[in-house]
Protein backbone atom coordinates (compact mmCIF):
# COMPACT_ATOMS: atom_id res chain seq x y z
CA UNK A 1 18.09 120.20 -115.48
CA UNK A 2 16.51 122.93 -114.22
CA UNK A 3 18.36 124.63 -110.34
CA UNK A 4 14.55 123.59 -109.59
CA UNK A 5 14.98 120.09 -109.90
CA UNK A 6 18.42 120.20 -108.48
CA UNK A 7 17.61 121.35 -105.41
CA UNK A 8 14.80 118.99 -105.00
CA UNK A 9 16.86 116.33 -105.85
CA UNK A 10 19.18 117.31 -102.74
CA UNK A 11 16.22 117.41 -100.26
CA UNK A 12 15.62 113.63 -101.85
CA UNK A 13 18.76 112.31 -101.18
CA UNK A 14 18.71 113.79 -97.70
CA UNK A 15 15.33 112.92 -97.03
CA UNK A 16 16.51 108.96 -98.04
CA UNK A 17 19.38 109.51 -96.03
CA UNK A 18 16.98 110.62 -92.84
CA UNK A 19 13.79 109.08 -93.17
CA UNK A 20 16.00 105.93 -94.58
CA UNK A 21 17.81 105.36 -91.85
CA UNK A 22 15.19 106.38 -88.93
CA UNK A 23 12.51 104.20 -90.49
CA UNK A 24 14.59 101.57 -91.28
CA UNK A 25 16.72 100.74 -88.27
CA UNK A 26 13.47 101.52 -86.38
CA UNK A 27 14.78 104.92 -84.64
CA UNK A 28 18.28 103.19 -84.21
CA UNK A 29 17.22 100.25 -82.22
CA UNK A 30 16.93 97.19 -85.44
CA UNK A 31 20.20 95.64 -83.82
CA UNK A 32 20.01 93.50 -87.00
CA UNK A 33 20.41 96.04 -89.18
CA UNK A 34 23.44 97.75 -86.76
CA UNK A 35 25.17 93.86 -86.64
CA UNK A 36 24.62 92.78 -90.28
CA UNK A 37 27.51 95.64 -91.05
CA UNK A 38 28.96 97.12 -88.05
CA UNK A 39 31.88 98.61 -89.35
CA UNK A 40 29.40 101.27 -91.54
CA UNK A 41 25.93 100.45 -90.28
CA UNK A 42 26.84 100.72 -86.71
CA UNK A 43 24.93 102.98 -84.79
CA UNK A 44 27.81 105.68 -84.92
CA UNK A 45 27.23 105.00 -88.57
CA UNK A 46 23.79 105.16 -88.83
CA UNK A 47 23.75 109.17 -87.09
CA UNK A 48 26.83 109.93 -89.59
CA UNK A 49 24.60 109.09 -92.52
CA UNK A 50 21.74 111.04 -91.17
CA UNK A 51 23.93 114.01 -90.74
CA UNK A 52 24.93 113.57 -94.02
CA UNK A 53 21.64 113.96 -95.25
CA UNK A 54 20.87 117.06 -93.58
CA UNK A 55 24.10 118.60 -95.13
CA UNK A 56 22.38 117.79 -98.41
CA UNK A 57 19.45 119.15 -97.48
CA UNK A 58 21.09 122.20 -95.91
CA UNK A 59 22.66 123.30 -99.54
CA UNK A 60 19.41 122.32 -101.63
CA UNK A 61 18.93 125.87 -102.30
CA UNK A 62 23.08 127.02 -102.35
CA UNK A 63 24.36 123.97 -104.02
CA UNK A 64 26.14 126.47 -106.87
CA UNK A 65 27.88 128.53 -103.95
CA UNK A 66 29.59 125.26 -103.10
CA UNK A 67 30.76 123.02 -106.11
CA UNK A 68 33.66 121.11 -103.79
CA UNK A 69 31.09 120.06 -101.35
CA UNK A 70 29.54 118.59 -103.79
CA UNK A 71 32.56 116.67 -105.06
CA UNK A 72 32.57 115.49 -101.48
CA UNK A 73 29.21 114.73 -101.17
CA UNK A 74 30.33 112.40 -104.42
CA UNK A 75 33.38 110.86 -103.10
CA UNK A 76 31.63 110.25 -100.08
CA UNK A 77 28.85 108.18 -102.07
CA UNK A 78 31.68 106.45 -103.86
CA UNK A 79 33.12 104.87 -100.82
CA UNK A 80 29.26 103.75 -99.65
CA UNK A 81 28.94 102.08 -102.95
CA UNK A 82 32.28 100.56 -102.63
CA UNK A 83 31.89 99.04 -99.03
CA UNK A 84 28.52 97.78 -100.31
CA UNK A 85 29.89 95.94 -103.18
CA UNK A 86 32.17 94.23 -101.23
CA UNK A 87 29.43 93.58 -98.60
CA UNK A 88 27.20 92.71 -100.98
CA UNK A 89 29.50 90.23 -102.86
CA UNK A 90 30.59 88.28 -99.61
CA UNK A 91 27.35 87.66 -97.76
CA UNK A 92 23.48 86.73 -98.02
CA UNK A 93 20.60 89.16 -98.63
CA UNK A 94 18.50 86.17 -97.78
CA UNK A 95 19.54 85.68 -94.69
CA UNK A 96 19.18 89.25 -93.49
CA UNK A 97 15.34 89.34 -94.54
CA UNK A 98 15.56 85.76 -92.82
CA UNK A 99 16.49 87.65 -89.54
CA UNK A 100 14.78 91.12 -90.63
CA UNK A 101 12.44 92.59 -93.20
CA UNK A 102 13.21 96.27 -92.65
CA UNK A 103 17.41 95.35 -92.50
CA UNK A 104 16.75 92.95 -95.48
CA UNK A 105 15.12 96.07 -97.38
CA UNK A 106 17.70 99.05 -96.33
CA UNK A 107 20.92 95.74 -97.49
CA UNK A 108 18.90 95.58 -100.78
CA UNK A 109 18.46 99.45 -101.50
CA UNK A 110 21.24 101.17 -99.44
CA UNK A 111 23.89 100.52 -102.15
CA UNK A 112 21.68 101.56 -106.05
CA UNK A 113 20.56 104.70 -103.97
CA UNK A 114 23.76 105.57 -103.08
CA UNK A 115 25.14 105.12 -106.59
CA UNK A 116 22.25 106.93 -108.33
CA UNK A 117 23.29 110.04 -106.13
CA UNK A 118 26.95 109.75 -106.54
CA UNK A 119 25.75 110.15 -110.22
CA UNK A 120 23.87 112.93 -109.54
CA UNK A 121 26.36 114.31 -106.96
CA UNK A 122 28.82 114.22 -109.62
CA UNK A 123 27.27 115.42 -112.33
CA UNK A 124 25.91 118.55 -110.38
CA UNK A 125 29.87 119.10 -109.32
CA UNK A 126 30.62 118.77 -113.43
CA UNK A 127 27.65 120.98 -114.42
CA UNK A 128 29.00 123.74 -111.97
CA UNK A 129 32.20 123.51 -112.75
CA UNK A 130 31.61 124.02 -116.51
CA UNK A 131 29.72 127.14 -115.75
CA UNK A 132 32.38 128.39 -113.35
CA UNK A 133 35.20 127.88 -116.63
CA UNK A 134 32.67 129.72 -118.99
């Protein structure tokens, strides 16, 4: 993959992070969305992630400079999958589009777009690290 495409990939995931979270919680006020998962999806939580994506977006272009950020930007997708999982497994989708559309759509995505860049996180970390051994 071309350092290109990396770095455009960063300025995706922070721009899902962002415009995710600002679009879907409706500018932090979709109280369903904050209640559905309070202990992540808060509204504590919901700035966190958005920060988040900004630090991803703030290394698009010096991701190499930086490999165990990376790891952490990983580990840190790891634990979002995880709590999803187990949120996931335990409660209704249905009923969160039942009380919200926009919460119902962030439940259903929030946890296969963190996983597909925790694969990409990691894999960036791998790639550099390879080239830092060589």
């Amino acid at each position: 993959m071309s350092v290109k495409t990396i770095s455009r990939l960063f300025v995706i995931a922070g721009l899902s992070n962002v415009l995710g979270v600002l679009l879907l919680s409706r500018g932090f006020t979709n109280q369903v969305m904050m209640d559905t998962q309070p202990e992540v999806m808060g509204y504590f939580g919901l700035i966190a992630i958005v920060l988040w994506g900004l630090a991803y977006i703030a290394v698009a272009k010096s991701y190499a400079a930086v490999p165990w950020l990376i790891a952490v930007f990983a580990v840190e997708k790891l634990a979002y999958v995880i709590v999803y999982l187990q949120w996931f497994t335990s409660h209704s989708i249905t009923a969160v589009y039942e009380r919200d559309a926009l919460a119902g759509v962030f439940y259903s995505i929030y946890g296969l777009n963190d996983f597909l860049f925790m694969v990409f996180f990691g894999w960036v970390f791998i790639s550099l690290n390879k080239a830092i051994i060589k």
